[in-house]
PDB file of N, CA and C in Angstrom:
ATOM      1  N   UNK A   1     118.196  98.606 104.695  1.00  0.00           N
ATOM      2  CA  UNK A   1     117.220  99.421 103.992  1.00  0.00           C
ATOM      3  C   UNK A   1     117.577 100.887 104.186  1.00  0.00           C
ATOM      4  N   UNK A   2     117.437 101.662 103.470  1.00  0.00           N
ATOM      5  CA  UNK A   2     118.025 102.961 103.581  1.00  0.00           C
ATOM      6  C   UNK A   2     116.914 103.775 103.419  1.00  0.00           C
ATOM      7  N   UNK A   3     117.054 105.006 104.097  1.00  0.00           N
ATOM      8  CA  UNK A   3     115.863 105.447 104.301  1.00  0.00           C
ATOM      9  C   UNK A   3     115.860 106.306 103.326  1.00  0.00           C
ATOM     10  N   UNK A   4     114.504 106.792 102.624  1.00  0.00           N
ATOM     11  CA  UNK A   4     114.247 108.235 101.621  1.00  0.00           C
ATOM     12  C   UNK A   4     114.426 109.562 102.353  1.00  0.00           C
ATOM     13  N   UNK A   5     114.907 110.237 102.038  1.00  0.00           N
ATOM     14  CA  UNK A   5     115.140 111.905 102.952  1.00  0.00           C
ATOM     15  C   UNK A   5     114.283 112.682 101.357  1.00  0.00           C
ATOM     16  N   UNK A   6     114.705 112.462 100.867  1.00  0.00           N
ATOM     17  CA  UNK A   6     114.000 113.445  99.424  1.00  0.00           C
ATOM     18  C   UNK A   6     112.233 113.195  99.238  1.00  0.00           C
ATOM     19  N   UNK A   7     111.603 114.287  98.914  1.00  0.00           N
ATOM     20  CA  UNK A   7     110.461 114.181  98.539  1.00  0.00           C
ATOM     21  C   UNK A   7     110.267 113.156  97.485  1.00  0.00           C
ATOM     22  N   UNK A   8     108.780 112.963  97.731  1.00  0.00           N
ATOM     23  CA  UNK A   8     108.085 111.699  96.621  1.00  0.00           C
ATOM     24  C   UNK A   8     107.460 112.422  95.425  1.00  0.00           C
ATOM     25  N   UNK A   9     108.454 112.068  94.702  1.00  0.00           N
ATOM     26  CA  UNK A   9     107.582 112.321  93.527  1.00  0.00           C
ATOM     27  C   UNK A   9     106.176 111.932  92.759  1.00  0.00           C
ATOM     28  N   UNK A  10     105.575 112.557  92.024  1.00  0.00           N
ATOM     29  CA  UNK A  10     104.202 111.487  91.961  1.00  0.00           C
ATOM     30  C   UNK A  10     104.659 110.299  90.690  1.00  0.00           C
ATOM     31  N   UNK A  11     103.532 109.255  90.963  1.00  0.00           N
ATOM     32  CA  UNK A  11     103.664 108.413  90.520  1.00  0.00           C
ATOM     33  C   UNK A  11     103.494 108.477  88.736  1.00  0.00           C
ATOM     34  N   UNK A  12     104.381 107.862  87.816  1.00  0.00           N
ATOM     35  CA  UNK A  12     103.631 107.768  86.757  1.00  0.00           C
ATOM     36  C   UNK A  12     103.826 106.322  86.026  1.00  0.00           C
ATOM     37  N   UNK A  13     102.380 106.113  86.059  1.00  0.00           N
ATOM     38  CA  UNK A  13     102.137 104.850  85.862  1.00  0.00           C
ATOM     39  C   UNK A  13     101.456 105.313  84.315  1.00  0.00           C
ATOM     40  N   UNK A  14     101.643 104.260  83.035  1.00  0.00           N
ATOM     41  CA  UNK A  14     101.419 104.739  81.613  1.00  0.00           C
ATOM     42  C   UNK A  14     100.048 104.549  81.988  1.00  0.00           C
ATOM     43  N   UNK A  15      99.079 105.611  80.901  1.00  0.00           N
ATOM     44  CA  UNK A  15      97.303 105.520  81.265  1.00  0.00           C
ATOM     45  C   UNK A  15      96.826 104.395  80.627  1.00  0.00           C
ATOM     46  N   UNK A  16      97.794 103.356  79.787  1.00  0.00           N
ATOM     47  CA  UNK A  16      97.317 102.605  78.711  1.00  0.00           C
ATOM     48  C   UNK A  16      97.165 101.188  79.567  1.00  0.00           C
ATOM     49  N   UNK A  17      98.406 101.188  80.398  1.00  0.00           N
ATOM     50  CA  UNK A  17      98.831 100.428  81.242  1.00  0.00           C
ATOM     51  C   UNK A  17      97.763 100.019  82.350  1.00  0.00           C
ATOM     52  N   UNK A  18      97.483 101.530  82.847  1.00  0.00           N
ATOM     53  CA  UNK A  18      96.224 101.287  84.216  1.00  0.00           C
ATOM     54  C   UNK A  18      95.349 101.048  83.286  1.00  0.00           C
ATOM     55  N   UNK A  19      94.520 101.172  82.201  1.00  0.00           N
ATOM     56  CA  UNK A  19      93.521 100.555  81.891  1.00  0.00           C
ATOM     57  C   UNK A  19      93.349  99.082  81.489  1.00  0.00           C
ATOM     58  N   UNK A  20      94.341  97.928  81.723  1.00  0.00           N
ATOM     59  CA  UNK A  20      94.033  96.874  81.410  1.00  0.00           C
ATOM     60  C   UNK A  20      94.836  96.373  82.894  1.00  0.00           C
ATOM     61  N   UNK A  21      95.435  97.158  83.889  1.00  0.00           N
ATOM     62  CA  UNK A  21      95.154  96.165  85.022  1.00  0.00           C
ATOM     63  C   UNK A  21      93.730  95.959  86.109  1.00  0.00           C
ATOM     64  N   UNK A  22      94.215  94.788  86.370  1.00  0.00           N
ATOM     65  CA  UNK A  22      92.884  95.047  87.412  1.00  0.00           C
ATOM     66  C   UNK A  22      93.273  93.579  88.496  1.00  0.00           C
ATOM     67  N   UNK A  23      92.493  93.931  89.896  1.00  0.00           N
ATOM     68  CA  UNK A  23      93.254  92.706  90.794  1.00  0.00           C
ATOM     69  C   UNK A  23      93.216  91.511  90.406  1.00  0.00           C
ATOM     70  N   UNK A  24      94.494  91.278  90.878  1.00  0.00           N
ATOM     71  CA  UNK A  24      94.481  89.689  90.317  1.00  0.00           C
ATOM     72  C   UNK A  24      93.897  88.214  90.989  1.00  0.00           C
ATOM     73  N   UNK A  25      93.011  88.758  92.048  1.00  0.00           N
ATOM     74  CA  UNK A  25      92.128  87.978  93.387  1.00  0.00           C
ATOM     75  C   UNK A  25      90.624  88.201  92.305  1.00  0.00           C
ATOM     76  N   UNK A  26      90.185  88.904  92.064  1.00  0.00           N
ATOM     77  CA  UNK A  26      88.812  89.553  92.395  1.00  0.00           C
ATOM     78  C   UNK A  26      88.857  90.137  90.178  1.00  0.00           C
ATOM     79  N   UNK A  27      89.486  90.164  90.213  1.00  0.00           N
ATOM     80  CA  UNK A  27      89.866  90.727  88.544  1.00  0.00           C
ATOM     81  C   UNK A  27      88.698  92.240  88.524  1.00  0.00           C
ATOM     82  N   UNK A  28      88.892  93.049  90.056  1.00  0.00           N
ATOM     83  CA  UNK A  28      88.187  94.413  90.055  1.00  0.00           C
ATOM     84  C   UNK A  28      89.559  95.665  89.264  1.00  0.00           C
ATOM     85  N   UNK A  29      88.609  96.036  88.502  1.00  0.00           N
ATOM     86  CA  UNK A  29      89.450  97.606  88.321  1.00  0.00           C
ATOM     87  C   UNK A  29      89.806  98.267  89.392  1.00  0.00           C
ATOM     88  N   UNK A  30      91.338  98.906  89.112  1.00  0.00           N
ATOM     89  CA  UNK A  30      91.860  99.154  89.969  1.00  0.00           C
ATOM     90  C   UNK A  30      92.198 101.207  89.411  1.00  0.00           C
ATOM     91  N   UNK A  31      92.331 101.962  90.504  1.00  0.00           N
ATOM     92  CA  UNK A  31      92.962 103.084  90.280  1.00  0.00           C
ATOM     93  C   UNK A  31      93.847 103.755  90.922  1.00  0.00           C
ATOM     94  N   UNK A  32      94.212 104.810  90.382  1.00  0.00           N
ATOM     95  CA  UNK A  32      95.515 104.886  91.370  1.00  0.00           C
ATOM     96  C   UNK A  32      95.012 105.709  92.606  1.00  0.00           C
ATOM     97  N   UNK A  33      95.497 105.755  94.085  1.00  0.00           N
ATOM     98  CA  UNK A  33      95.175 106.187  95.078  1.00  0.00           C
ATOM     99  C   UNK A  33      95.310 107.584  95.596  1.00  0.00           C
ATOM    100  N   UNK A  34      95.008 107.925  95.930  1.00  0.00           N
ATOM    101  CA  UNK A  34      94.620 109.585  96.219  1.00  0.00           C
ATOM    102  C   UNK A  34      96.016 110.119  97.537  1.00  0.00           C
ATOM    103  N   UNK A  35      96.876 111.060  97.561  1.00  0.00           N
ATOM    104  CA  UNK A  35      97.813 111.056  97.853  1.00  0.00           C
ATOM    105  C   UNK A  35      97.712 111.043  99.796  1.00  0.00           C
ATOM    106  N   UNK A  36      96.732 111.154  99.761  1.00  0.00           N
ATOM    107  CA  UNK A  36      96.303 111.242 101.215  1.00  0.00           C
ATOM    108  C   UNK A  36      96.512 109.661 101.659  1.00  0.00           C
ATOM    109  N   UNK A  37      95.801 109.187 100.974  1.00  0.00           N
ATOM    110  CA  UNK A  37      95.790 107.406 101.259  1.00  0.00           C
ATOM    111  C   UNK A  37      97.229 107.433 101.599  1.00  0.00           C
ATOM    112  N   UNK A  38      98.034 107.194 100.544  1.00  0.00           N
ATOM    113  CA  UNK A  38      99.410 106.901 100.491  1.00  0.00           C
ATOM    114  C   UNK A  38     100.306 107.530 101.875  1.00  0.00           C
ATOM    115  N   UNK A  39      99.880 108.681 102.157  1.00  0.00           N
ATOM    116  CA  UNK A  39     100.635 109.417 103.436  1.00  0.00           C
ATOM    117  C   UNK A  39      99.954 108.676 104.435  1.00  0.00           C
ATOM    118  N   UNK A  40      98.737 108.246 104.838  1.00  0.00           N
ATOM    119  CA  UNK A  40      98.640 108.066 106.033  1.00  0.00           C
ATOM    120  C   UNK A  40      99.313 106.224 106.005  1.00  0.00           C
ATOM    121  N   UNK A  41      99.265 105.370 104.951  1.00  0.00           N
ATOM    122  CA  UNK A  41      99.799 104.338 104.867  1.00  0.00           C
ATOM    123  C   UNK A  41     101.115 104.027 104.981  1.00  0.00           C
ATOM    124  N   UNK A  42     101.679 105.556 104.711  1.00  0.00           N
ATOM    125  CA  UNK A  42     103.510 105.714 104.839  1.00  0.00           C
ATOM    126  C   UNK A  42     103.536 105.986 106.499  1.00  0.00           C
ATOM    127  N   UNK A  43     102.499 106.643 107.209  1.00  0.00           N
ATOM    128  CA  UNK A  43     102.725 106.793 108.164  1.00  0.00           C
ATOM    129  C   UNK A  43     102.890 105.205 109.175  1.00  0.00           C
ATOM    130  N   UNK A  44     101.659 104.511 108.671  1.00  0.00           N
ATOM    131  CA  UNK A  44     101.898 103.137 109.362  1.00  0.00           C
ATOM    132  C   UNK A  44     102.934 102.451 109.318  1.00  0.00           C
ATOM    133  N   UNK A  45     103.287 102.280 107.703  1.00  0.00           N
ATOM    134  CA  UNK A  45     104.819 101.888 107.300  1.00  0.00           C
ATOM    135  C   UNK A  45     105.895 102.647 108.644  1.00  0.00           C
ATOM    136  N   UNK A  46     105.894 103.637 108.638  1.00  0.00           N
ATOM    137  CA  UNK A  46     106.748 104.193 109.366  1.00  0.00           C
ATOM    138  C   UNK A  46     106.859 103.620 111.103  1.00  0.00           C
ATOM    139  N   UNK A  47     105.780 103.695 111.548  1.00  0.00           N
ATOM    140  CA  UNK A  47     105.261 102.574 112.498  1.00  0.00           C
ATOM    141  C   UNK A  47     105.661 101.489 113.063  1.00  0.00           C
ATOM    142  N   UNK A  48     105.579 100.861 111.901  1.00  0.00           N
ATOM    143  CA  UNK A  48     105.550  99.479 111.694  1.00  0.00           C
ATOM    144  C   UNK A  48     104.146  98.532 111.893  1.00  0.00           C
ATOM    145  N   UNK A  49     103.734  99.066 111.690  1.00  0.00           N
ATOM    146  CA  UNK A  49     102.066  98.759 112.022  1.00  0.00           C
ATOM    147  C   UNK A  49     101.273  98.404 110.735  1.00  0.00           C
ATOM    148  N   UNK A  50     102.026  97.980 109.625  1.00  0.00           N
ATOM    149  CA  UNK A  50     101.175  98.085 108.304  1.00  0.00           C
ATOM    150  C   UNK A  50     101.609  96.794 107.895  1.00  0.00           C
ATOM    151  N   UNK A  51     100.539  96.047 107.618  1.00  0.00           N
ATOM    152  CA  UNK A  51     100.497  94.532 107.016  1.00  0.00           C
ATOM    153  C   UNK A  51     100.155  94.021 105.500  1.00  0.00           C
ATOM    154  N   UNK A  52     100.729  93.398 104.756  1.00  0.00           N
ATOM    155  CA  UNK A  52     100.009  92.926 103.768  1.00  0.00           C
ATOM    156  C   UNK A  52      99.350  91.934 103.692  1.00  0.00           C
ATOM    157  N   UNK A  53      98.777  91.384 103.031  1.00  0.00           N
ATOM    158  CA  UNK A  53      97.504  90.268 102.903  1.00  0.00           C
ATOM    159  C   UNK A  53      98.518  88.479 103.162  1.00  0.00           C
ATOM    160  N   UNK A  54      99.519  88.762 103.143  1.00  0.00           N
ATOM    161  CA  UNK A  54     100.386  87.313 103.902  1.00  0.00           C
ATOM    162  C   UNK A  54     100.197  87.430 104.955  1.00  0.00           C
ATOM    163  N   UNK A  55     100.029  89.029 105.791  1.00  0.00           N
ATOM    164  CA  UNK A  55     100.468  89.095 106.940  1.00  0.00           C
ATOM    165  C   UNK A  55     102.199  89.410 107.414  1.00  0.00           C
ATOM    166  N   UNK A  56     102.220  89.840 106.498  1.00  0.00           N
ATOM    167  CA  UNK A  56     103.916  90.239 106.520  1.00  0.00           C
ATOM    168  C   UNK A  56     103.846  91.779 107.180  1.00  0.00           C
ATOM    169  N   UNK A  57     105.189  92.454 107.631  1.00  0.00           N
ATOM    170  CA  UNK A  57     105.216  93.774 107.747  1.00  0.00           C
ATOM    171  C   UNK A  57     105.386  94.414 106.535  1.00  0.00           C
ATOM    172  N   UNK A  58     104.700  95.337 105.972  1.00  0.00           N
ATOM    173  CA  UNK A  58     105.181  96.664 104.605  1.00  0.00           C
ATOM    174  C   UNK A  58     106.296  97.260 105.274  1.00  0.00           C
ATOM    175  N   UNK A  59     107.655  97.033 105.055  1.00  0.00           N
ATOM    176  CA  UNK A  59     109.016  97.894 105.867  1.00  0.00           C
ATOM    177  C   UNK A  59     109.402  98.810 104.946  1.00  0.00           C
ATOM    178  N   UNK A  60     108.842  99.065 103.573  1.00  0.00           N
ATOM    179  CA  UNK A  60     109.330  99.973 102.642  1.00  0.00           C
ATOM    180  C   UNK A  60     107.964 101.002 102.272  1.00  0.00           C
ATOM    181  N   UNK A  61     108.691 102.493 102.659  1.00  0.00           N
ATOM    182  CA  UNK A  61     107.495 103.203 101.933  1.00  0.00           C
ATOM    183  C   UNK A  61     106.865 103.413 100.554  1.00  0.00           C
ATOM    184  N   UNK A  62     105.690 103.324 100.498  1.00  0.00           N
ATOM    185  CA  UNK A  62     105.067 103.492  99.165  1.00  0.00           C
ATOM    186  C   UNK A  62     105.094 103.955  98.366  1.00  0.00           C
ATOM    187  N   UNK A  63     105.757 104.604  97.324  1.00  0.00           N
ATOM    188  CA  UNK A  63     105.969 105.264  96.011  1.00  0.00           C
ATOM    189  C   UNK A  63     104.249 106.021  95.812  1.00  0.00           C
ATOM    190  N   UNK A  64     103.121 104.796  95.524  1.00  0.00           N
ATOM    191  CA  UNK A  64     101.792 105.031  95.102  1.00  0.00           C
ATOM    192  C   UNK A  64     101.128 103.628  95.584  1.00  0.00           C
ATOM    193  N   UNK A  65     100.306 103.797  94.908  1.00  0.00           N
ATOM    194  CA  UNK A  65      99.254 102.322  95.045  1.00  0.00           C
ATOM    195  C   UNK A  65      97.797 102.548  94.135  1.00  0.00           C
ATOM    196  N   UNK A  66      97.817 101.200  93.736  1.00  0.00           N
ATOM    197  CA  UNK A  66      96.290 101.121  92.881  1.00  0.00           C
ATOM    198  C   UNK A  66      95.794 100.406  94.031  1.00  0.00           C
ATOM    199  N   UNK A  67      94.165 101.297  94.040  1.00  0.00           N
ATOM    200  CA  UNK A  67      93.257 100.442  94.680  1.00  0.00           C
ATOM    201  C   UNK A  67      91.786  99.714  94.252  1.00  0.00           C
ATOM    202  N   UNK A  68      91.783  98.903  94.531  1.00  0.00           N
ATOM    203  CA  UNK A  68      90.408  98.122  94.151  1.00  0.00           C
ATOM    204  C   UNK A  68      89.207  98.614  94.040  1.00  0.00           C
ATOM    205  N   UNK A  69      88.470  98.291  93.044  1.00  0.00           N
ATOM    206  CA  UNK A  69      87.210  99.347  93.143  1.00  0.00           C
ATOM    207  C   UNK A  69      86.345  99.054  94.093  1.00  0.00           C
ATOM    208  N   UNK A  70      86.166  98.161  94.974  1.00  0.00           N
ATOM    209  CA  UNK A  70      85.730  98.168  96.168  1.00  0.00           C
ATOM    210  C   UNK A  70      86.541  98.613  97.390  1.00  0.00           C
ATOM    211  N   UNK A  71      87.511  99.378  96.860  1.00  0.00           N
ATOM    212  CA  UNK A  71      88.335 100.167  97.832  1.00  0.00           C
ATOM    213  C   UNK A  71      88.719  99.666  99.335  1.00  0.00           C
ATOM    214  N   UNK A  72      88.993  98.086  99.028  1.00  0.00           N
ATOM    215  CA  UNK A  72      89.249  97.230 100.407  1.00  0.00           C
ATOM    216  C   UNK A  72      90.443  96.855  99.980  1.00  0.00           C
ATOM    217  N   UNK A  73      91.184  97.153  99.260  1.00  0.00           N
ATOM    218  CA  UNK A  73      92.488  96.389  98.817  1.00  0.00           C
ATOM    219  C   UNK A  73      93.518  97.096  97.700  1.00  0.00           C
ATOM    220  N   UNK A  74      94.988  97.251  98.354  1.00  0.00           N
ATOM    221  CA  UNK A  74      95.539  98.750  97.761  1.00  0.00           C
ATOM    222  C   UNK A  74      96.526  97.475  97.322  1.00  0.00           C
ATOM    223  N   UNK A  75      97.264  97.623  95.773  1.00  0.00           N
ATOM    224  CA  UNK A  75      98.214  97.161  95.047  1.00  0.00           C
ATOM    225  C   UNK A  75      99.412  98.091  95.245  1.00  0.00           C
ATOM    226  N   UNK A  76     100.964  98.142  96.112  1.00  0.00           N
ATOM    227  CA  UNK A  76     101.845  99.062  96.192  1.00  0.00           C
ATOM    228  C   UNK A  76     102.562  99.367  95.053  1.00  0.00           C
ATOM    229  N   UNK A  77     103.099 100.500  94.605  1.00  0.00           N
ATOM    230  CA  UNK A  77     103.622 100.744  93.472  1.00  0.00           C
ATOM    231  C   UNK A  77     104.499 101.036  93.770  1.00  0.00           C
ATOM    232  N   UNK A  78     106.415 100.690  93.616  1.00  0.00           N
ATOM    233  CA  UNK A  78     107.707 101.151  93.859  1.00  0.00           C
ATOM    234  C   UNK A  78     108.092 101.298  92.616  1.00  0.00           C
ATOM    235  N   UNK A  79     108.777 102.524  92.612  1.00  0.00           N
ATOM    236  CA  UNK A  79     109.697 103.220  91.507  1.00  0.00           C
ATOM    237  C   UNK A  79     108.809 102.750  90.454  1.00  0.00           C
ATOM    238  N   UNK A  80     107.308 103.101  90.009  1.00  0.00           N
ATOM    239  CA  UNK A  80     106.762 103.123  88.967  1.00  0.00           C
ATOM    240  C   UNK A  80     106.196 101.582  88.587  1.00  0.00           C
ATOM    241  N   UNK A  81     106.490 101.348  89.097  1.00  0.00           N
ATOM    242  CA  UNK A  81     106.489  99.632  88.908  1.00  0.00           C
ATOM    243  C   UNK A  81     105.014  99.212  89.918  1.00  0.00           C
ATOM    244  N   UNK A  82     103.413  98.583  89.570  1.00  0.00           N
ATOM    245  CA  UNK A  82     102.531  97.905  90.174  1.00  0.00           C
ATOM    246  C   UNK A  82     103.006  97.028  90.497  1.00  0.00           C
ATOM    247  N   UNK A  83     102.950  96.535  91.935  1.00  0.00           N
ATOM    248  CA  UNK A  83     103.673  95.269  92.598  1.00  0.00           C
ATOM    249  C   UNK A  83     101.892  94.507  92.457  1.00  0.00           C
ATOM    250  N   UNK A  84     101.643  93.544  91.427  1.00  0.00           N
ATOM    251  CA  UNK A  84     100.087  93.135  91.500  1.00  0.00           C
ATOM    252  C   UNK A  84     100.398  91.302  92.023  1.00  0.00           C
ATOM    253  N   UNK A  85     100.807  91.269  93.145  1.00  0.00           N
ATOM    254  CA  UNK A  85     101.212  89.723  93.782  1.00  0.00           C
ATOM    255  C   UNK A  85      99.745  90.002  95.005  1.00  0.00           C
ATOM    256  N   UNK A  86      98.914  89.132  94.604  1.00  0.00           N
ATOM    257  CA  UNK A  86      98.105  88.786  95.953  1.00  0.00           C
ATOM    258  C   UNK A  86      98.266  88.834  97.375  1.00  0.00           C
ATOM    259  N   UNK A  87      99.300  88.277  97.577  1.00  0.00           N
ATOM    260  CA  UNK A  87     100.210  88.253  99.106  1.00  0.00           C
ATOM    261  C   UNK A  87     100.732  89.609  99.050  1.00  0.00           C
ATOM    262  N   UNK A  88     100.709  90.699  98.060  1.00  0.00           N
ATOM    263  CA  UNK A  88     101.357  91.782  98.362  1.00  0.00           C
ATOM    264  C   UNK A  88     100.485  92.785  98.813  1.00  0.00           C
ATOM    265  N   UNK A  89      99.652  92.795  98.503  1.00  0.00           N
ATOM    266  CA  UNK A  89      98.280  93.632  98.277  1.00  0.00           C
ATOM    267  C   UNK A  89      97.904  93.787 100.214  1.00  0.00           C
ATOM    268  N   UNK A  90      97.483  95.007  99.798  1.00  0.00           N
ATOM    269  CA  UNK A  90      97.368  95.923 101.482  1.00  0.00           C
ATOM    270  C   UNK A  90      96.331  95.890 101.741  1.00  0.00           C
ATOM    271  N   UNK A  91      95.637  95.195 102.749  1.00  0.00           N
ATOM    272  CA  UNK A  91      94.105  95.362 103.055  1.00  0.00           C
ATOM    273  C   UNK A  91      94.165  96.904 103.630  1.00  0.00           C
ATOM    274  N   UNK A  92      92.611  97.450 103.165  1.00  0.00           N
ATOM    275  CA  UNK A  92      92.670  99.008 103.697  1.00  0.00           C
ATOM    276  C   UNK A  92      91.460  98.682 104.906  1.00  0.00           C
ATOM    277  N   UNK A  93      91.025  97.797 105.525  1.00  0.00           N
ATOM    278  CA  UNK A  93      89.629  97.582 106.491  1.00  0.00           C
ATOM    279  C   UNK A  93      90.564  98.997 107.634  1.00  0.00           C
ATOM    280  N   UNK A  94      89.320  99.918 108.279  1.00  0.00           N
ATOM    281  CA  UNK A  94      90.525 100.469 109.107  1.00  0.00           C
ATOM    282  C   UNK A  94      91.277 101.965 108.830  1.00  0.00           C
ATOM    283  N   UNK A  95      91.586 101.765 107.163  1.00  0.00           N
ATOM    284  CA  UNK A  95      92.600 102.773 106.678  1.00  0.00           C
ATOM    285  C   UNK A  95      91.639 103.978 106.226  1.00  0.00           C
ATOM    286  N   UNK A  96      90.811 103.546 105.571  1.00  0.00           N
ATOM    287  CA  UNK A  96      89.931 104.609 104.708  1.00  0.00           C
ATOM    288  C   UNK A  96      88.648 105.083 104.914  1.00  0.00           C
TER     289      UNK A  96
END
């Protein structure tokens, strides 16, 4: 895995696009996450302290993330791309 040295650019996800996803557990609207979220979640990543809903380690930092409108559950976004897999999805209990 190679690490990022360059700044993160922000995310752009099409607006047409975020309006017809939504989780695929719970089918809640989802939005995109506030850049603070994302830094302190890169920080865990960095860690190694950050889990997804398998219970796996997150070993790659976050590009962005949509989160659930009950704001318990963040969808990761790499290189523009919503990763919307159930088992992928980041519980935030803790984070926010």
């Amino acid at each position: 895995m190679a690490e990022r040295t360059e700044a993160r650019r922000p995310v752009n996800i099409d607006k047409d696009l975020l309006a017809i996803l939504c989780c695929p557990d719970t089918k809640q609207d989802v939005s995109l996450a506030d850049e603070a979220l994302i830094a302190k979640l890169n920080e865990a990543v960095s860690r190694g302290l950050l889990k997804n809903r398998a219970s796996k380690p997150v070993t790659e930092p976050l590009d962005g993330g949509l989160i659930r409108g009950d704001r318990k559950m963040l969808y990761p976004i790499r290189e523009d791309i919503p990763v919307m897999l159930i088992e992928e999805g980041i519980p935030l209990e803790g984070m926010i």
